[in-house]
PDB file of N, CA and C in Angstrom:
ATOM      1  N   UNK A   1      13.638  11.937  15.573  1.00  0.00           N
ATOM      2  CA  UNK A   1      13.143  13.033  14.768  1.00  0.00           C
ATOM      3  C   UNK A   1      14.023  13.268  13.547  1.00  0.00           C
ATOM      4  N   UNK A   2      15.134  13.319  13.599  1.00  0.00           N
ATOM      5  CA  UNK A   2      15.964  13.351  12.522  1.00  0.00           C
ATOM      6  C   UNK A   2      16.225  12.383  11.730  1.00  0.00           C
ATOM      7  N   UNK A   3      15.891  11.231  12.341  1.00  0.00           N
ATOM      8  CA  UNK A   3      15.413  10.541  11.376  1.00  0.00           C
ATOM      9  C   UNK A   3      14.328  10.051  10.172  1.00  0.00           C
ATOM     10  N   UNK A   4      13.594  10.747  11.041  1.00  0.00           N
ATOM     11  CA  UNK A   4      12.238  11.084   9.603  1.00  0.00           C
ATOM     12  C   UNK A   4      12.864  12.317   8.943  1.00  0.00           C
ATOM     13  N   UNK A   5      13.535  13.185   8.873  1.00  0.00           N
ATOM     14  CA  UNK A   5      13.874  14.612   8.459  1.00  0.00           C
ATOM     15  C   UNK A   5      14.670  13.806   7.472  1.00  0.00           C
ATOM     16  N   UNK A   6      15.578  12.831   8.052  1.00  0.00           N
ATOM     17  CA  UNK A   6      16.650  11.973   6.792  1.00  0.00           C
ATOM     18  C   UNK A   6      15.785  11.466   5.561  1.00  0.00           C
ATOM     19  N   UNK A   7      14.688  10.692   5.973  1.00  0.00           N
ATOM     20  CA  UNK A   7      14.451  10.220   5.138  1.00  0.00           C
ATOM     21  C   UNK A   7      13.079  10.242   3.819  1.00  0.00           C
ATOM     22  N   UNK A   8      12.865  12.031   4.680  1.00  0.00           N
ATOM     23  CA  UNK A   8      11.488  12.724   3.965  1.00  0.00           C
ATOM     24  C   UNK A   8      12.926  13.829   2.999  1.00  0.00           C
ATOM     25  N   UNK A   9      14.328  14.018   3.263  1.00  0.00           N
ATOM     26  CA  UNK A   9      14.601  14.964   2.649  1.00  0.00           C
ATOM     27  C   UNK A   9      15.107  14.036   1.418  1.00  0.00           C
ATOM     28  N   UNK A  10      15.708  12.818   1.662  1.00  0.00           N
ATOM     29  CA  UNK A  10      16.399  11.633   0.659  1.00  0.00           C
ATOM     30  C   UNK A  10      14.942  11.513  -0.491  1.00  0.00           C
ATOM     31  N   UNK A  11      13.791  11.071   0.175  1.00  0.00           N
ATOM     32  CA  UNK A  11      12.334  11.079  -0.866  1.00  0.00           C
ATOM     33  C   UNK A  11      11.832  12.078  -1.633  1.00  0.00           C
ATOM     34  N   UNK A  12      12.399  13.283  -1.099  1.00  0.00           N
ATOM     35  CA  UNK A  12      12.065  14.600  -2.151  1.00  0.00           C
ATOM     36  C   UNK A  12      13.393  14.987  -3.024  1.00  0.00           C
ATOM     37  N   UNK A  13      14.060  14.717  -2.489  1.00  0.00           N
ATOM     38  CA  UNK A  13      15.336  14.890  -3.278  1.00  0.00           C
ATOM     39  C   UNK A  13      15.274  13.663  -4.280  1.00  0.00           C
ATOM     40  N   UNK A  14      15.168  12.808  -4.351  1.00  0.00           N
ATOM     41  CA  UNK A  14      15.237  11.451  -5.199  1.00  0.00           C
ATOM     42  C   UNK A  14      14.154  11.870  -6.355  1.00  0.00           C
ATOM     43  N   UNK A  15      12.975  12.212  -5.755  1.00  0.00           N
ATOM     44  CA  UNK A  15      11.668  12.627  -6.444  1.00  0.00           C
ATOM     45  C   UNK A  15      11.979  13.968  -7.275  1.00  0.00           C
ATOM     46  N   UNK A  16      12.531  14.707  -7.059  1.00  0.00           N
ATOM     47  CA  UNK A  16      13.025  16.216  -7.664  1.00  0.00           C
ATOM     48  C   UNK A  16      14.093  15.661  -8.695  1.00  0.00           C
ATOM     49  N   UNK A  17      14.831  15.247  -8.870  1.00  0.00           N
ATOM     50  CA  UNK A  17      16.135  14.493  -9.348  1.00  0.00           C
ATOM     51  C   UNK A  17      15.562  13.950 -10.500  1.00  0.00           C
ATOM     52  N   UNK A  18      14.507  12.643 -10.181  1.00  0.00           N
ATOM     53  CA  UNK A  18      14.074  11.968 -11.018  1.00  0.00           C
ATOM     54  C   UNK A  18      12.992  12.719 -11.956  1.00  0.00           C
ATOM     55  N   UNK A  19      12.866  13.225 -11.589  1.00  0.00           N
ATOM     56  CA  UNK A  19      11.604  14.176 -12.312  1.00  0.00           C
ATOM     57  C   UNK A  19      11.946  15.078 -13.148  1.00  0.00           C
ATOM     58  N   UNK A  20      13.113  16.033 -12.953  1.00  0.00           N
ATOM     59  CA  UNK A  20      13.649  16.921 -13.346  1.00  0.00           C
ATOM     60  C   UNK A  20      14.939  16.394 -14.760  1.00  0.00           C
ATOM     61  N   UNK A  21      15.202  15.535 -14.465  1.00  0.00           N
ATOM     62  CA  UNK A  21      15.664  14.767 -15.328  1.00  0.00           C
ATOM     63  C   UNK A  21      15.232  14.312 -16.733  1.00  0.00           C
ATOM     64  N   UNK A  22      13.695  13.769 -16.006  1.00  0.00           N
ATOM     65  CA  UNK A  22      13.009  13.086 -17.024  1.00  0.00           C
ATOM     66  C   UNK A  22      12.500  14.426 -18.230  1.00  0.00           C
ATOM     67  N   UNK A  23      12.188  15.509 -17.155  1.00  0.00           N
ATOM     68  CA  UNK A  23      11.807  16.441 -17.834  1.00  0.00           C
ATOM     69  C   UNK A  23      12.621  17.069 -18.823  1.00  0.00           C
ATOM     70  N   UNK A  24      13.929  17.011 -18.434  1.00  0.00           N
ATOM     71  CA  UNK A  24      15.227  17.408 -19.182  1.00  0.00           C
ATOM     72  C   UNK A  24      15.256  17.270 -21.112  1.00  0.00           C
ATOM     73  N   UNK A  25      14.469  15.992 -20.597  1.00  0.00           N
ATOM     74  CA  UNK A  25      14.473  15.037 -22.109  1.00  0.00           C
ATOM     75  C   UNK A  25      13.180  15.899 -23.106  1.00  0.00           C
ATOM     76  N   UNK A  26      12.916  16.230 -22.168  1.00  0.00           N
ATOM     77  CA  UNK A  26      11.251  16.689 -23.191  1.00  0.00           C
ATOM     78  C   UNK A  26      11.487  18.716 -23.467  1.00  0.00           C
ATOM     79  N   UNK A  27      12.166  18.982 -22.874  1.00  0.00           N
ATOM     80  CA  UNK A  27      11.877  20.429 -22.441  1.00  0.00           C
ATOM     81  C   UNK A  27      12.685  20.863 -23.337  1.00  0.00           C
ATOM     82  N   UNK A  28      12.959  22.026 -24.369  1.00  0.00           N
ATOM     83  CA  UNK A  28      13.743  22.702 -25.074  1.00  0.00           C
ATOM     84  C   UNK A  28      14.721  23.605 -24.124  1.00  0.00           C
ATOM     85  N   UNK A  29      15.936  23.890 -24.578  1.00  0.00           N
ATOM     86  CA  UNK A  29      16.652  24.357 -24.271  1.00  0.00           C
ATOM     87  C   UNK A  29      17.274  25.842 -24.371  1.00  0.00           C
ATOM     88  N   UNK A  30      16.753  27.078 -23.495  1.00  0.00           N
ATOM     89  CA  UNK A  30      16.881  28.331 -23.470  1.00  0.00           C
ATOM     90  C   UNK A  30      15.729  28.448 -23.578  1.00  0.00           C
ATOM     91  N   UNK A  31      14.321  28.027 -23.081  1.00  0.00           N
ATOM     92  CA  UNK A  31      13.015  28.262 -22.294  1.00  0.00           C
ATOM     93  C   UNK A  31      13.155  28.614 -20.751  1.00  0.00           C
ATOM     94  N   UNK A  32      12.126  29.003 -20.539  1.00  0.00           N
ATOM     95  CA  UNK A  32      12.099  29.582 -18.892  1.00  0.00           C
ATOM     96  C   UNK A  32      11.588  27.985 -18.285  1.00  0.00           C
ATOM     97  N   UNK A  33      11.477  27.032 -18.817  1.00  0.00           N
ATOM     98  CA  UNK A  33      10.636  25.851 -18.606  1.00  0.00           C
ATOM     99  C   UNK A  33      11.945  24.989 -18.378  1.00  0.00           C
ATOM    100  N   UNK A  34      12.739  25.076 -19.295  1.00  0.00           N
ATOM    101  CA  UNK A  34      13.843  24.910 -19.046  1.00  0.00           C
ATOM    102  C   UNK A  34      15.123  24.967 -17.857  1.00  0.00           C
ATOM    103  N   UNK A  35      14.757  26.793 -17.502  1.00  0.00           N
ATOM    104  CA  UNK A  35      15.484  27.100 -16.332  1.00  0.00           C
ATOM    105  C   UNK A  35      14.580  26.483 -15.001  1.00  0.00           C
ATOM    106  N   UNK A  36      13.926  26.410 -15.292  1.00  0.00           N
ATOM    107  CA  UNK A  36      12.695  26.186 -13.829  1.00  0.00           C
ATOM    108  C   UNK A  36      13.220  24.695 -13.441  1.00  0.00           C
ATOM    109  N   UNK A  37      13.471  23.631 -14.566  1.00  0.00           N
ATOM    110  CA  UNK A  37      13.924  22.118 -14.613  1.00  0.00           C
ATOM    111  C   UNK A  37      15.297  21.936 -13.887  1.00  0.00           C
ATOM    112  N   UNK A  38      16.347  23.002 -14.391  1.00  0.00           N
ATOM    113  CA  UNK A  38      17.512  23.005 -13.939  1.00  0.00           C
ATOM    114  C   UNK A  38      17.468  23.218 -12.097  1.00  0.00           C
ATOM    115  N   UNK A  39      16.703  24.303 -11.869  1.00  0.00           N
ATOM    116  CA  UNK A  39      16.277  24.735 -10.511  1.00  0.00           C
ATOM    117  C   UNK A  39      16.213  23.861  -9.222  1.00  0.00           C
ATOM    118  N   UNK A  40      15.216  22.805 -10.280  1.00  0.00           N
ATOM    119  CA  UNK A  40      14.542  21.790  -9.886  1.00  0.00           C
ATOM    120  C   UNK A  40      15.436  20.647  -9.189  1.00  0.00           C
ATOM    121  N   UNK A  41      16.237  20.061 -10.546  1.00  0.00           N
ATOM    122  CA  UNK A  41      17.368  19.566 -10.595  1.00  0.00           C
ATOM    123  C   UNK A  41      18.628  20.152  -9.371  1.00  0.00           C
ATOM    124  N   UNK A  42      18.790  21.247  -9.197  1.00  0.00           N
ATOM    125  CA  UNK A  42      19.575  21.567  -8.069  1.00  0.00           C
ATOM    126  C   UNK A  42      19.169  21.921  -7.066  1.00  0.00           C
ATOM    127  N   UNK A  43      17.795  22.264  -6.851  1.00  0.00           N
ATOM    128  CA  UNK A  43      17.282  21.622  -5.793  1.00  0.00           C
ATOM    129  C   UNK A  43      17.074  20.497  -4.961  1.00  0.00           C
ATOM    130  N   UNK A  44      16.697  19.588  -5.625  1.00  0.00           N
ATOM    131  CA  UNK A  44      16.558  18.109  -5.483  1.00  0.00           C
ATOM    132  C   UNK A  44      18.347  17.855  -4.753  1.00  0.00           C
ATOM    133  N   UNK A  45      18.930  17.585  -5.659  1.00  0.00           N
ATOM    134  CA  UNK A  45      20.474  17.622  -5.061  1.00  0.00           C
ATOM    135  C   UNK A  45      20.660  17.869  -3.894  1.00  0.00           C
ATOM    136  N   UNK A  46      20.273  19.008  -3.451  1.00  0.00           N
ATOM    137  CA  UNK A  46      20.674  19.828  -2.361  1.00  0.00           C
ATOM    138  C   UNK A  46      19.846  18.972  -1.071  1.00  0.00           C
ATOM    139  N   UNK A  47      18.205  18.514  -1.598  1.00  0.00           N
ATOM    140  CA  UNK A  47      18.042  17.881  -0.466  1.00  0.00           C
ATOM    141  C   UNK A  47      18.502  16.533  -0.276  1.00  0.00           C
ATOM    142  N   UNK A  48      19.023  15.888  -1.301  1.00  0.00           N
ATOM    143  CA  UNK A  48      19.549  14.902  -0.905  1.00  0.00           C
ATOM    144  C   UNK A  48      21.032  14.942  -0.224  1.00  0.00           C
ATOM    145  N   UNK A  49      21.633  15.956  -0.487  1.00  0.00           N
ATOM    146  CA  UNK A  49      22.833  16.014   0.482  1.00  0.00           C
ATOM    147  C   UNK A  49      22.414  16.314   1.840  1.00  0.00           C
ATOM    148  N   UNK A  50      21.450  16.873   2.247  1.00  0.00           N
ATOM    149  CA  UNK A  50      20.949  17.536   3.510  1.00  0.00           C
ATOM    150  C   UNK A  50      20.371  16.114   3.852  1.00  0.00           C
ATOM    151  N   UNK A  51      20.146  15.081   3.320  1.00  0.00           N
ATOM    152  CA  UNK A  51      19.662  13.530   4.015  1.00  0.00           C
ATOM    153  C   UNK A  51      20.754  13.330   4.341  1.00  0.00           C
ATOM    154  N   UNK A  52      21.523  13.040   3.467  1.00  0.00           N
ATOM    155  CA  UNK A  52      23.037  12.423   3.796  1.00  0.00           C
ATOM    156  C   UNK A  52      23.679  13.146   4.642  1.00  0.00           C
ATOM    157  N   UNK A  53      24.094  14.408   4.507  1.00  0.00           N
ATOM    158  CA  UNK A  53      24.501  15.000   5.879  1.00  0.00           C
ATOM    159  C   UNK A  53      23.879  14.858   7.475  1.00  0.00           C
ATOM    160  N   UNK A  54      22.398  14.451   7.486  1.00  0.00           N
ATOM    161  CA  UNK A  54      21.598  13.926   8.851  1.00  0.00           C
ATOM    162  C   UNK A  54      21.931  12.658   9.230  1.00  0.00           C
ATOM    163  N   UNK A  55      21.886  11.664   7.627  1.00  0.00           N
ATOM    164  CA  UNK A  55      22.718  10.411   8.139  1.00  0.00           C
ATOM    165  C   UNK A  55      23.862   9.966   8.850  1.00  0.00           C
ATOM    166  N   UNK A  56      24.718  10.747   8.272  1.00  0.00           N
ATOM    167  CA  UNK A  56      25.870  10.812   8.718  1.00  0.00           C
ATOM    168  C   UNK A  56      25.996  11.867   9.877  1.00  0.00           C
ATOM    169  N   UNK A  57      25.407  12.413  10.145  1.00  0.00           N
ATOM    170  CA  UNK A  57      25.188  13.004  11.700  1.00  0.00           C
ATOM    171  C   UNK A  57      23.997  12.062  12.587  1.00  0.00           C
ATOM    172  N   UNK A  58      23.747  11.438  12.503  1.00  0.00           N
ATOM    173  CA  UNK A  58      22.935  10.716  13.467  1.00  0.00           C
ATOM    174  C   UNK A  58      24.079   9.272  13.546  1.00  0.00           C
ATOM    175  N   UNK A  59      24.601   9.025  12.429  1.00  0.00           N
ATOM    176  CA  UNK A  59      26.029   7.659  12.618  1.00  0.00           C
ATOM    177  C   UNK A  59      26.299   8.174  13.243  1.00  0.00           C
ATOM    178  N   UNK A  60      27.158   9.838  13.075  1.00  0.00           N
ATOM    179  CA  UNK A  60      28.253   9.910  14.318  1.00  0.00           C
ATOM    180  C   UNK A  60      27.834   9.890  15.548  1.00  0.00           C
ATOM    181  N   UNK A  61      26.716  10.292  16.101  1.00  0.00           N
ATOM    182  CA  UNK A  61      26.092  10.614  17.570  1.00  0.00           C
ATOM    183  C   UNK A  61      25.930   9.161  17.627  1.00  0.00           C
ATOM    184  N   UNK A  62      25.471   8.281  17.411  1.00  0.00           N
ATOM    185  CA  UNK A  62      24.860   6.984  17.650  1.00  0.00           C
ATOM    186  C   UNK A  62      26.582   6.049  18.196  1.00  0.00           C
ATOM    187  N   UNK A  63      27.262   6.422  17.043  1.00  0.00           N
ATOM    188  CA  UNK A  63      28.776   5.444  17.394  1.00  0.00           C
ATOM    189  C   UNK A  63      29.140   6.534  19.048  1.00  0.00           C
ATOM    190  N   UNK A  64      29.522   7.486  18.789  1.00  0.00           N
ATOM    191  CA  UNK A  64      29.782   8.423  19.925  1.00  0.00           C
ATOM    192  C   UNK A  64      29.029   8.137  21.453  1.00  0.00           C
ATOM    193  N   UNK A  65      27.932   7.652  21.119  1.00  0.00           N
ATOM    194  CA  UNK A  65      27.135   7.419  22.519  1.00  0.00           C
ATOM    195  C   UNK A  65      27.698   6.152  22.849  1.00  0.00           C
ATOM    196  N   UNK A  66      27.531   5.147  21.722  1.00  0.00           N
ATOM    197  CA  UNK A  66      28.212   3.765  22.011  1.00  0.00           C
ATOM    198  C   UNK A  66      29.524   3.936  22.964  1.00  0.00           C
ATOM    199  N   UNK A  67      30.753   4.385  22.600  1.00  0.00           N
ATOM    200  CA  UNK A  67      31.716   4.251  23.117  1.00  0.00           C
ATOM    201  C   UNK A  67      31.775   5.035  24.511  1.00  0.00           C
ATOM    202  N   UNK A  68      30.773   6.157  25.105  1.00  0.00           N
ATOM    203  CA  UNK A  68      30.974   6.303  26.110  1.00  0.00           C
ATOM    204  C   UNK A  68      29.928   5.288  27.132  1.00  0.00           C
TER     205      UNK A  68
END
């Protein structure tokens, strides 16, 4: 289960990131269109650390089971 959670939060985060970015380029700066992009942008982030933090919590349980 947490493994689909890893890798649906890494695909929206990647997708938010990339998007928000692109938008970066087009959007004027001190618009509300603007702040909404930034949002976006640290949103995205956030779910990609929340993949990586599952990753790296499903490594540790997985090595941890190994050795007992």
């Amino acid at each position: 289960m947490i493994q689909i959670v890893t890798r649906v939060a890494l695909s929206v985060g990647a997708f938010l990131m990339l998007a928000s970015c692109l938008l970066l380029l087009a959007v004027k700066p001190g618009t509300s269109e603007f702040v909404i992009t930034i949002i976006n942008l640290i949103m995205g982030a956030t779910m990609i650390a929340i993949g990586v933090f599952a990753a790296r919590l499903v490594t540790r349980r997985a090595s941890s089971e190994e050795e007992q």
